[in-house]
Protein backbone atom coordinates (compact mmCIF):
# COMPACT_ATOMS: atom_id res chain seq x y z
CA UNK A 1 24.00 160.67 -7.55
CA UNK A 2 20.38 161.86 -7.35
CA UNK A 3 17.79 163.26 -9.91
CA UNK A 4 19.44 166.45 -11.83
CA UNK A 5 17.42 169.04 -14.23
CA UNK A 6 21.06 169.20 -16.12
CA UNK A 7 23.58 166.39 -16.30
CA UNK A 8 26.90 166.81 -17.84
CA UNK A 9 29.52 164.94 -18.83
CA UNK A 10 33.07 166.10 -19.12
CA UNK A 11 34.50 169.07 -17.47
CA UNK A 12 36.49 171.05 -19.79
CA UNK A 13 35.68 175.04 -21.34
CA UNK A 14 32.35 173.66 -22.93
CA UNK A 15 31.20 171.23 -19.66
CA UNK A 16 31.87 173.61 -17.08
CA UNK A 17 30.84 176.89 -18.62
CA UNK A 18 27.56 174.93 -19.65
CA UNK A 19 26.98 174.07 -16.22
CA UNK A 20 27.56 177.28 -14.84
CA UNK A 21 25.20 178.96 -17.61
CA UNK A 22 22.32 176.12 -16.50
CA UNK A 23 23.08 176.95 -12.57
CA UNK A 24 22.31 180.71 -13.62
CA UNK A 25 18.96 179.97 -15.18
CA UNK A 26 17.86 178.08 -12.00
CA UNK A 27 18.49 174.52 -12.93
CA UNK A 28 20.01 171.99 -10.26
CA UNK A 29 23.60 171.11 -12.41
CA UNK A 30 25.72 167.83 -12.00
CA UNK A 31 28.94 167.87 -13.94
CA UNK A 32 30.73 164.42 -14.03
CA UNK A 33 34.54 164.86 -15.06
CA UNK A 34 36.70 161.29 -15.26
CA UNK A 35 39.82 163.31 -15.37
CA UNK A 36 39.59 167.18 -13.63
CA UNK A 37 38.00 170.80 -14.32
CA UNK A 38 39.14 172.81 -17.33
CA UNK A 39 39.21 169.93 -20.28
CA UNK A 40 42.28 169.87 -22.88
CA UNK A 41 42.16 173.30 -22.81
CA UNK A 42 43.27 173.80 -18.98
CA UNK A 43 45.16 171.03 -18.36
CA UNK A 44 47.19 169.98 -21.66
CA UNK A 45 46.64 172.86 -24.16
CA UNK A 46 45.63 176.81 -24.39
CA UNK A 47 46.73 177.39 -21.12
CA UNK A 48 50.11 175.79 -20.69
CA UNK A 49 51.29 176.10 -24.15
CA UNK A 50 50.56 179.63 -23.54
CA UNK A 51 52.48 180.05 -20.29
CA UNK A 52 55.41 178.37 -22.17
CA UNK A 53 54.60 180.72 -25.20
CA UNK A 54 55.01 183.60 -23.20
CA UNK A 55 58.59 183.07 -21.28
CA UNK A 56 60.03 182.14 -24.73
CA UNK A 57 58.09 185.28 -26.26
CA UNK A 58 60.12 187.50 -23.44
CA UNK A 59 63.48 185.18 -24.20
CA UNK A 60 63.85 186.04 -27.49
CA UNK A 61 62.65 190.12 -26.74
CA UNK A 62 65.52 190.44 -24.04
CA UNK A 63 68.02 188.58 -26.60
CA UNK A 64 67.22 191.44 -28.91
CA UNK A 65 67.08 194.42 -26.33
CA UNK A 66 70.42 195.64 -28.18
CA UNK A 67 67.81 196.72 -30.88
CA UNK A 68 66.44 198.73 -28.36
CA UNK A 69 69.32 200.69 -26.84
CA UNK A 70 69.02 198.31 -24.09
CA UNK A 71 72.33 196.08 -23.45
CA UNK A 72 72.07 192.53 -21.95
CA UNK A 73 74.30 189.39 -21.05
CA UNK A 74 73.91 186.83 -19.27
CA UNK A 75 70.18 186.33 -20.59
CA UNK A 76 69.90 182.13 -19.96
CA UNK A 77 66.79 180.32 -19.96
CA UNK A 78 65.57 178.04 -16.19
CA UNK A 79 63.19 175.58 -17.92
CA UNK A 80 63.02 174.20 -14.64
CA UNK A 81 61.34 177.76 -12.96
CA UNK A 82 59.24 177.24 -16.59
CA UNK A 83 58.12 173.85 -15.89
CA UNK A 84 56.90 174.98 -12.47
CA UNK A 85 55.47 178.45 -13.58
CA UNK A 86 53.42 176.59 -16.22
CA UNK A 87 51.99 174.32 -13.77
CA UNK A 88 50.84 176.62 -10.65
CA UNK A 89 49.33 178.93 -13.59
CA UNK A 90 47.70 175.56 -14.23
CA UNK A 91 46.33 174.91 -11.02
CA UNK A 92 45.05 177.97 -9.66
CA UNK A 93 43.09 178.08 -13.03
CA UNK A 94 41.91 174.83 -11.51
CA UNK A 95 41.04 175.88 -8.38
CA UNK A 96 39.52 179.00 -9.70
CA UNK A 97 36.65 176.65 -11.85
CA UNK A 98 36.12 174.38 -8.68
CA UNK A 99 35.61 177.91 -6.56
CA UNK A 100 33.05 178.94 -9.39
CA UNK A 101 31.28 175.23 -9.45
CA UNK A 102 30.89 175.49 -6.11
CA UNK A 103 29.15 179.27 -5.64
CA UNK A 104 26.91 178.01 -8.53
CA UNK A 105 25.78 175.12 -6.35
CA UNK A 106 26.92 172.16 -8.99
CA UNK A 107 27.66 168.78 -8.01
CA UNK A 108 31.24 167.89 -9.19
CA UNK A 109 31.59 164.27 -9.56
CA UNK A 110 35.19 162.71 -9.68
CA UNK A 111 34.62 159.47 -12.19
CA UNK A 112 33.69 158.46 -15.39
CA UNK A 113 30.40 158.74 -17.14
CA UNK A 114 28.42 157.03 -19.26
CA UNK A 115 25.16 157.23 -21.05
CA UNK A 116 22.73 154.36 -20.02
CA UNK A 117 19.15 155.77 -22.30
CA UNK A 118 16.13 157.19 -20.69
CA UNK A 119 17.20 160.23 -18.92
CA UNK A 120 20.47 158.07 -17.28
CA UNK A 121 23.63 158.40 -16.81
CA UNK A 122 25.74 155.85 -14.58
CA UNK A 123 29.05 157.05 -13.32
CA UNK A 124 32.43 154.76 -11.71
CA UNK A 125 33.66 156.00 -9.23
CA UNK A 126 36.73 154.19 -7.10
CA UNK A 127 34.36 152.93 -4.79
CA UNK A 128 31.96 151.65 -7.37
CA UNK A 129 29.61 152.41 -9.52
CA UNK A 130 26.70 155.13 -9.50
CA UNK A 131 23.48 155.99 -11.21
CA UNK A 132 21.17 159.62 -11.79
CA UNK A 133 18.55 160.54 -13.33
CA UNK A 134 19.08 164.17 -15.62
CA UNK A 135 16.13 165.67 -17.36
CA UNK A 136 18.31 166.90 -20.25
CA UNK A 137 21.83 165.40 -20.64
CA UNK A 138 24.81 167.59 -22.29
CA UNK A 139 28.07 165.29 -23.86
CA UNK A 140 30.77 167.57 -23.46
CA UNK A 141 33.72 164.69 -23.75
CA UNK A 142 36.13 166.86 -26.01
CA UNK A 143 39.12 165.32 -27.90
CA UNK A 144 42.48 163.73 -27.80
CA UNK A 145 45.62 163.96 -29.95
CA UNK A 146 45.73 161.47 -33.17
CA UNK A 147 47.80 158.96 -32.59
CA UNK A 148 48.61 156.79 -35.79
CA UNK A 149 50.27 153.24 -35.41
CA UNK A 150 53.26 154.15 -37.96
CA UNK A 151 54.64 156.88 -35.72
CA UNK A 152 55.09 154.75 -32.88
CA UNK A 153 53.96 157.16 -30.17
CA UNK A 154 55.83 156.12 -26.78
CA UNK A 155 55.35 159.00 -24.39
CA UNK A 156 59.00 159.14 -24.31
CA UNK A 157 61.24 159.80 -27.58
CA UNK A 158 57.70 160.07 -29.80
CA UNK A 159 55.11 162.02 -28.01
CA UNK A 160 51.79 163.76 -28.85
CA UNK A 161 50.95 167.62 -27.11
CA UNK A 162 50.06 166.11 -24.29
CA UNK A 163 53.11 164.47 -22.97
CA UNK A 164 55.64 167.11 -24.64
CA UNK A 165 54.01 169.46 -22.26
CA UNK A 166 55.12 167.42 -19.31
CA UNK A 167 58.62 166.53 -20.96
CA UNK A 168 61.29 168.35 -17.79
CA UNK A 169 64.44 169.03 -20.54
CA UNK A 170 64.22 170.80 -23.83
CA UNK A 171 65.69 168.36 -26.11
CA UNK A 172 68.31 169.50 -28.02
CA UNK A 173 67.04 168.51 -31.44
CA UNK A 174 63.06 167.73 -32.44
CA UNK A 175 60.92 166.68 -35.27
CA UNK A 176 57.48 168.15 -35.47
CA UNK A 177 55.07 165.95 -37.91
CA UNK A 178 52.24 168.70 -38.23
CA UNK A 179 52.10 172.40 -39.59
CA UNK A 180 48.57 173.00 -38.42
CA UNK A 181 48.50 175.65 -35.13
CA UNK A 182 49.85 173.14 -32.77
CA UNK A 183 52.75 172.15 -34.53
CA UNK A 184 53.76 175.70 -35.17
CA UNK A 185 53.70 176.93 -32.00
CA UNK A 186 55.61 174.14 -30.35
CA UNK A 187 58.14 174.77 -33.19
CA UNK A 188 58.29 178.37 -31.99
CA UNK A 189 58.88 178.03 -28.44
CA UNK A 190 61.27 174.94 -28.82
CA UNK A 191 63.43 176.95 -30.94
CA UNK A 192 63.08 180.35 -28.87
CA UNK A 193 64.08 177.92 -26.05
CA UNK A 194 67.34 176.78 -28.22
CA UNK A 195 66.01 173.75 -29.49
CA UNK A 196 66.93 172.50 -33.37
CA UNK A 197 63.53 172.25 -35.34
CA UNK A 198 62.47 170.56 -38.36
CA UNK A 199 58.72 170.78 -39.14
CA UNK A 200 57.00 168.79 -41.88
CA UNK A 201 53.88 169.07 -42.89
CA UNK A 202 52.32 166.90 -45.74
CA UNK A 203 50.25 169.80 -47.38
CA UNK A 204 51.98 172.64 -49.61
CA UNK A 205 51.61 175.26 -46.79
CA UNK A 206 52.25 176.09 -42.80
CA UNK A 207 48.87 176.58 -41.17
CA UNK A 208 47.09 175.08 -44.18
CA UNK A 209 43.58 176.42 -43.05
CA UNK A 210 44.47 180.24 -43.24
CA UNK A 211 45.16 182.89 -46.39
CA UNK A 212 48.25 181.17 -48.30
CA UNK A 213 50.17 184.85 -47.32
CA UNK A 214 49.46 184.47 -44.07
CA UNK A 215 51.31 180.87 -44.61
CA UNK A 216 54.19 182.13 -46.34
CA UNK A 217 55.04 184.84 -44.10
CA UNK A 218 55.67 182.35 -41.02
CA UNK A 219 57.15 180.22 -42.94
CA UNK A 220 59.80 182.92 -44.03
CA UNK A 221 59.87 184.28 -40.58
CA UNK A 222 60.60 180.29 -39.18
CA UNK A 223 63.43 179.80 -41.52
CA UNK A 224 64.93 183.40 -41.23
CA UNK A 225 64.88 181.67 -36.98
CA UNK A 226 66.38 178.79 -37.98
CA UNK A 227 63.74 175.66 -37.77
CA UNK A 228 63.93 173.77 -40.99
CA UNK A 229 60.55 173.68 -42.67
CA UNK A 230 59.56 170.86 -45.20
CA UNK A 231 56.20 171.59 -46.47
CA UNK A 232 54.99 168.83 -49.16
CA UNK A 233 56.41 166.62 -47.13
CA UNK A 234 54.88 163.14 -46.47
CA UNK A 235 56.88 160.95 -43.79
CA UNK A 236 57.08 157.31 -44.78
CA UNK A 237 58.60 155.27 -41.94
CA UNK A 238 59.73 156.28 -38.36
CA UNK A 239 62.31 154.63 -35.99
CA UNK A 240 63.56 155.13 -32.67
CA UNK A 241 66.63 153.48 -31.33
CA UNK A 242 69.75 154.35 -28.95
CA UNK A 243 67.13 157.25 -27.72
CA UNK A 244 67.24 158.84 -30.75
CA UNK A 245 64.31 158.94 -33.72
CA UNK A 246 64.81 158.47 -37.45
CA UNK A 247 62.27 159.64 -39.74
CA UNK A 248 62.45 158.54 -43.49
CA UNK A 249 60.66 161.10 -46.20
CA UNK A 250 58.48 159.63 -49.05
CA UNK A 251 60.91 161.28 -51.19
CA UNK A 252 63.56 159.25 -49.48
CA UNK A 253 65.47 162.27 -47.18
CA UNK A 254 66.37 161.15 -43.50
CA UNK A 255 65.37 163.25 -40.75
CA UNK A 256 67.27 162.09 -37.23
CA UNK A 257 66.41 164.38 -33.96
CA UNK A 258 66.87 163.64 -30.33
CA UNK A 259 62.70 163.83 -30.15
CA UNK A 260 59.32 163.62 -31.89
CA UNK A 261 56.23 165.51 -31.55
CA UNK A 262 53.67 164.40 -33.72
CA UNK A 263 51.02 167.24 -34.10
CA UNK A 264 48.92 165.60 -36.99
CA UNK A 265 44.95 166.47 -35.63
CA UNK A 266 43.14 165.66 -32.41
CA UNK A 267 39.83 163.23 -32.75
CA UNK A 268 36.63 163.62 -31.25
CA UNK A 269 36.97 161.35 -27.71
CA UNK A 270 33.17 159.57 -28.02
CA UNK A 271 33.94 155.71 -27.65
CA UNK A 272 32.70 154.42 -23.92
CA UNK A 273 30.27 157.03 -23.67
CA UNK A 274 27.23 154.91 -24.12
CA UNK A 275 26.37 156.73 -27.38
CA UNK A 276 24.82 153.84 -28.83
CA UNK A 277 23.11 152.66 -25.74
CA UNK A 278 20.89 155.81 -25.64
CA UNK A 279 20.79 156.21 -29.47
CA UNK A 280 22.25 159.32 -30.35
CA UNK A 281 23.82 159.14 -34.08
CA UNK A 282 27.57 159.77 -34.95
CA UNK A 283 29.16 160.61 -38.31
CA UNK A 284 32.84 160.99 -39.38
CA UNK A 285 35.60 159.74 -37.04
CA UNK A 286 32.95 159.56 -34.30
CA UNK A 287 32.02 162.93 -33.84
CA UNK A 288 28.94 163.59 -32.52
CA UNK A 289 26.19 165.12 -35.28
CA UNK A 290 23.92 168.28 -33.42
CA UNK A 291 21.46 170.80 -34.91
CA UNK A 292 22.45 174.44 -34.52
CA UNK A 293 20.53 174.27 -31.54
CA UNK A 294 23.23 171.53 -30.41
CA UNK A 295 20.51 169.04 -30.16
CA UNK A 296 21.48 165.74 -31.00
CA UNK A 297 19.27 163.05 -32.28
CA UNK A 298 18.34 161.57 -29.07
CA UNK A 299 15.54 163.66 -27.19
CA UNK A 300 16.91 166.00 -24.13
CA UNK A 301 20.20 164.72 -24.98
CA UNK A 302 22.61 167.66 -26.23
CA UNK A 303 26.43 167.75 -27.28
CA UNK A 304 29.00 170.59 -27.39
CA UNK A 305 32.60 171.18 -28.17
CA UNK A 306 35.59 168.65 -29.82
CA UNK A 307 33.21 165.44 -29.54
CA UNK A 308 31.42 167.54 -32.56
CA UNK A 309 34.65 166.90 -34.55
CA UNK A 310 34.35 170.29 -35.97
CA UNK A 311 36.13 173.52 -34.70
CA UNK A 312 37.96 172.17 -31.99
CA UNK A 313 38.37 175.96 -30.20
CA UNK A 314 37.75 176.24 -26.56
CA UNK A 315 35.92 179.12 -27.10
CA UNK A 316 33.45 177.43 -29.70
CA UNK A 317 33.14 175.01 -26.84
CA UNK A 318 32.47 177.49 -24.29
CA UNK A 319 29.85 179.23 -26.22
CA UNK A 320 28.02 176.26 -27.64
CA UNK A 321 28.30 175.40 -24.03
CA UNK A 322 25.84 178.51 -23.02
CA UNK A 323 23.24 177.94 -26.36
CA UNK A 324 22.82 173.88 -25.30
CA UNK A 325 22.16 175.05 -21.58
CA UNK A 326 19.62 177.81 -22.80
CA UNK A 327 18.32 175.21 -25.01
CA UNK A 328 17.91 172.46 -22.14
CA UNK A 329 16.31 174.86 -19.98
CA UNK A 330 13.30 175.41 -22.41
CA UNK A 331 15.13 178.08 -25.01
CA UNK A 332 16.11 178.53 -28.34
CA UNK A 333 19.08 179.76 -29.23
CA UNK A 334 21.33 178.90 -32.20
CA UNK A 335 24.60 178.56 -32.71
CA UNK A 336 26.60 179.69 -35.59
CA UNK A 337 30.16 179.16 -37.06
CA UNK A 338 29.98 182.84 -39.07
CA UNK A 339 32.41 184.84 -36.95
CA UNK A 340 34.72 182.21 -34.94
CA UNK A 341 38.21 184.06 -34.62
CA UNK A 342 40.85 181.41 -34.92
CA UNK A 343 44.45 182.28 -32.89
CA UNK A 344 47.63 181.00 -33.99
CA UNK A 345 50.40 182.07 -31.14
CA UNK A 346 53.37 181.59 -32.94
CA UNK A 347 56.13 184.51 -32.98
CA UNK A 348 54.70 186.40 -34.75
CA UNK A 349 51.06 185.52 -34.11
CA UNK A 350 48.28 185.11 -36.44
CA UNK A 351 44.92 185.53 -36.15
CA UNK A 352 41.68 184.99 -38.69
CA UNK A 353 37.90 185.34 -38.41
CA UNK A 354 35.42 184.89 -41.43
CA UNK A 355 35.94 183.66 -44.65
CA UNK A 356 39.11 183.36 -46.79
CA UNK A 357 39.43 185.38 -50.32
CA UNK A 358 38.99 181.63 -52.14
CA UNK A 359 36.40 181.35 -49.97
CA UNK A 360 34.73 184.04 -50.48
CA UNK A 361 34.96 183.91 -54.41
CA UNK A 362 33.42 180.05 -54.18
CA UNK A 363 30.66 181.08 -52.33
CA UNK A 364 29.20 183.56 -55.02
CA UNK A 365 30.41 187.12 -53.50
CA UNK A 366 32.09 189.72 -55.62
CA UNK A 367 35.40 190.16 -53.65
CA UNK A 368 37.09 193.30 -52.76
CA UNK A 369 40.27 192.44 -50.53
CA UNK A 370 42.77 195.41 -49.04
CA UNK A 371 46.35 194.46 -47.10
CA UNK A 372 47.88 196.54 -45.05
CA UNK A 373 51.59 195.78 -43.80
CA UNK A 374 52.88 196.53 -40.41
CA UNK A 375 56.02 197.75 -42.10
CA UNK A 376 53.94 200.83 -42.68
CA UNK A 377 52.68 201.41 -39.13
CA UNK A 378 54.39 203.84 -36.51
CA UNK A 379 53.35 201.59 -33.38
CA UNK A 380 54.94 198.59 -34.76
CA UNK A 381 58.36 200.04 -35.20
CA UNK A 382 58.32 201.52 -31.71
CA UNK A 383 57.82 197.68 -30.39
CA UNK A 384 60.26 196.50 -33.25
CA UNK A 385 57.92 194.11 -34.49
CA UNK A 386 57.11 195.40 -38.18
CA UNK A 387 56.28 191.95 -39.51
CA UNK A 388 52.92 190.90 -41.19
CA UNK A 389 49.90 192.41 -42.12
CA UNK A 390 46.15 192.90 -41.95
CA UNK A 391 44.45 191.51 -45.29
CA UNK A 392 40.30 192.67 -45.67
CA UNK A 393 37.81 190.54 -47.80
CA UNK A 394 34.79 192.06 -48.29
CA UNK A 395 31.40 192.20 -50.22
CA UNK A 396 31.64 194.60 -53.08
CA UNK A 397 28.33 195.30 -53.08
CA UNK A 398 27.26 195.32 -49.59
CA UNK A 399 30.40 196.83 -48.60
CA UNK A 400 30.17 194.30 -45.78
CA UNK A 401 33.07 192.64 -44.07
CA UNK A 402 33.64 189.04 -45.12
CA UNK A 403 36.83 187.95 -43.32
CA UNK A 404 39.76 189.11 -41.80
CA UNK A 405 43.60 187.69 -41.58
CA UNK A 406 45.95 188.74 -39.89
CA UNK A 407 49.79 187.85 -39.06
CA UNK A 408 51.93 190.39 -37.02
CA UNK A 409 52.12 191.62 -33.48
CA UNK A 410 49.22 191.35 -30.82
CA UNK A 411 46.98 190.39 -33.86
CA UNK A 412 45.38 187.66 -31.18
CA UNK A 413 44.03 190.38 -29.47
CA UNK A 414 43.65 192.64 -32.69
CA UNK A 415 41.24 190.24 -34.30
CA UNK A 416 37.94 191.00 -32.36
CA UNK A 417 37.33 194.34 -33.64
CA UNK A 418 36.47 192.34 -36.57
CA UNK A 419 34.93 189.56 -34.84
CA UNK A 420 32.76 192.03 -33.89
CA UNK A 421 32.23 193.50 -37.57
CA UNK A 422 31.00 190.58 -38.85
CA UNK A 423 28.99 188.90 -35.85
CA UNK A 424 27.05 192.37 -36.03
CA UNK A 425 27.61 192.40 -40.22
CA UNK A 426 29.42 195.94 -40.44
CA UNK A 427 30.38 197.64 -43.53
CA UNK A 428 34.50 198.87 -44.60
CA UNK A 429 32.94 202.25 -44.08
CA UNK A 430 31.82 202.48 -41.31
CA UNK A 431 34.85 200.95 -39.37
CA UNK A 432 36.74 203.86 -41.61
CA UNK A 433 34.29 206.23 -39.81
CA UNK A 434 35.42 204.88 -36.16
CA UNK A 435 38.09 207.06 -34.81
CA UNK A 436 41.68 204.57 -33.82
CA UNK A 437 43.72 205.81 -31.48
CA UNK A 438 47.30 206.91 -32.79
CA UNK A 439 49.79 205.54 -32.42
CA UNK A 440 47.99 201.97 -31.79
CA UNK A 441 48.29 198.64 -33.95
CA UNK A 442 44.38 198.99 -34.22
CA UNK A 443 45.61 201.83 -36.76
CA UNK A 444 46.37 198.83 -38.91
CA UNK A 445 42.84 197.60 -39.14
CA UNK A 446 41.60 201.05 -39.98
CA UNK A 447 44.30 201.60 -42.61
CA UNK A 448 43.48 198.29 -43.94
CA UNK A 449 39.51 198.88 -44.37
CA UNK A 450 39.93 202.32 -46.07
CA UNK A 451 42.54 200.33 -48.58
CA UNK A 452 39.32 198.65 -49.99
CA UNK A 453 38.29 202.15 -51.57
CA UNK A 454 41.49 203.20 -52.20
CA UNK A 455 41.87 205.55 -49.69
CA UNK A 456 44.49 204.47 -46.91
CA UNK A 457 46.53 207.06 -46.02
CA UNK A 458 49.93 205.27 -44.94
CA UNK A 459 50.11 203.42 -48.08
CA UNK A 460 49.91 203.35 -51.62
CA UNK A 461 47.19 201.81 -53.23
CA UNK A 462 47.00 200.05 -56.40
């Protein structure tokens, strides 16, 4: 390695899009990945869960074509094909990053890397090790699943995300420990793939961070599929013998399954990266602590992403990604956690940006809130998906929009409309004033908005 105006460490959707953003303003970019391009989100996460996500999405739509006036047999799931369709979408992803490092002129470097103070960073590499010289450094060393001691974690019949995505059979039975986003989505497509499903999750709710509707409606809509769900639910001992686990229930119920996933968090990876050597401080867990500027302590040293140990999102990553490269190259942008849309892609989906009605009530704001079900909405019966809703929080005397949750169909792709509202702090009113095409799902949103005055047209309000 040589001298470098930007040196980063770790590859994935913060590193690389960091480096690409520090290429465009001019700088000379070195980006030093131990593992390869694209990060947790690439390799082991958004990307292949997704792939998997989608076949058993389009499973369970041609197992219900009858619906439809459209008659089927035959209809048998090739996890094999799967397996192999989730991997090339994988790699050309892969491919496609290293095509973009290299038009940008960065210097990809294949080992590991390590803060060494004063501008340093010293990299092995199978031949040995290496040394450079970065005017600003960016840590960009994400996360990895949590793996605690009492559920035995093997790689085989106990595995985390990462090693169920590699796992060649669908087992015929599986535990999920977790009933946070990745738990419920790996619940989803095991079962849409014919897997039997029990989830647990310790707290009283599925997806415990979103509106407690918004809970209870996937948790109705997992049961009325079949997957067992145990919320309040605290397991107490795990066991795996004759290739089979055994999971014991503080309560004292026994949970046996051919498999375990255990979904339980994912912690900031920030041990071995010389940290303390150049002096940047840590908090909680590890995680890295930054200024909105995603400065960290340590002059011209910046972090981004999971090694903050806050929203681990590859898009927060990606964006705080662009403000630290701005920021290295003599800017001064800021960063803010205001309008972060958070994606659950479970069938059906859910989808959130802003603050929560309890949230919004603890913070000070006089709350007016408006729901509006799909049940009600012409484009969702044509697609036969009529499930969920679209609830509105917002300012009563601003009119503003606060937050926005979501749970139905294509409410993933749904949300940014209101991503957009409050990024760029829009009123109810005027998003009652836009013109939504008919017949749309948008309609929903629109419906939804004019429900905070009273005045929806497709339903009544009370």
């Amino acid at each position: 390695m040589e001298k470098f105006d930007v040196g980063i460490i770790g590859g994935g959707p913060g590193g690389y899009v960091a480096g690409i953003r520090a290429a465009q303003l001019g700088a000379r970019v070195a980006i030093i990945e131990k593992d390869e391009v694209g990060g947790t989100c690439l390799l082991r996460g958004c990307i292949p869960t997704k792939a998997l996500l989608a076949t058993a999405s389009l499973l369970a739509k041609i197992r219900e074509a009858e619906q439809m006036g459209i008659e089927v047999s035959g209809a048998k799931l090739n996890y094999l094909k799967t397996f192999e369709r989730k991997n090339a979408i994988v790699q050309r992803l892969v491919r496609g990053v290293h095509s973009l490092l290299k038009a940008h002129k960065i210097e990809y470097v294949h080992g590991e890397g390590k803060l060494l103070g004063e501008g340093r960073i010293g990299v092995t590499l199978p031949q040995g090790q290496a040394k450079g010289e970065c005017e600003k450094i960016i840590v960009a060393t994400g996360s990895v699943p949590m793996r605690p001691d009492m559920f035995k974690v093997d790689g085989v019949n106990v595995v985390t995300s990462d090693e169920a995505l590699d796992l060649k059979e669908i087992p015929k039975s599986i535990l999920i420990i977790g009933g946070a986003y990745i738990g419920c989505e790996f619940a989803s497509l095991y079962r849409d793939f014919g897997s039997e499903v029990t989830l647990v999750e310790m707290l009283p709710q599925l997806v415990p961070t979103e509106e407690k509707e918004v809970g209870q409606t996937l948790r109705s809509q997992f049961k009325a599929r079949g997957i067992k769900v145990m919320t309040g639910t605290k397991i107490a001992a795990m066991d795996v013998s004759d290739g089979n686990v055994t999971a014991k229930t503080e309560a004292g119920e026994t949970v046996q399954a051919e498999k375990a996933l255990i979904a339980v968090g994912r912690a900031a990876f920030s041990d071995g990266v010389g940290l303390g050597e150049a002096g940047v401080e840590r908090g909680e867990k590890g995680a890295i602590k930054v200024n909105e500027k995603m400065e960290t302590n340590a002059p011209g040293i910046y972090a981004i992403g999971d090694v903050l140990g806050t929203v681990m999102l590859a898009h927060v990553a990606s964006t705080q990604g662009t403000v630290a490269a701005a920021n290295a190259l003599g800017g001064s942008r800021t960063f803010s956690y205001s309008a972060v849309p958070n994606c659950v892609y479970t069938r059906p989906e859910i989808a959130s940006v802003g603050l929560k009605e309890a949230e919004a009530a603890e913070a000070g704001y006089e709350v007016a809130t408006s729901k509006f079900q799909f049940t009600a909405l012409g484009k969702a019966m044509i697609i036969g998906e009529t499930t969920g809703f679209v609830k509105i929080v917002a300012d009563k005397k601003t009119e503003k929009v606060l937050g926005v949750s979501m749970v139905g169909p294509e409410v993933t792709d749904l949300i940014h409309e209101m991503v957009l509202a409050i990024h760029s702090g829009v009123t109810v009113n005027q998003i009652a004033e836009m013109i939504h095409a008919h017949p749309t799902l948008s309609e929903s949103i629109h419906e939804a908005v004019e429900g905070i005055h009273k005045r929806a047209i497709h339903m009544i309000s009370r």
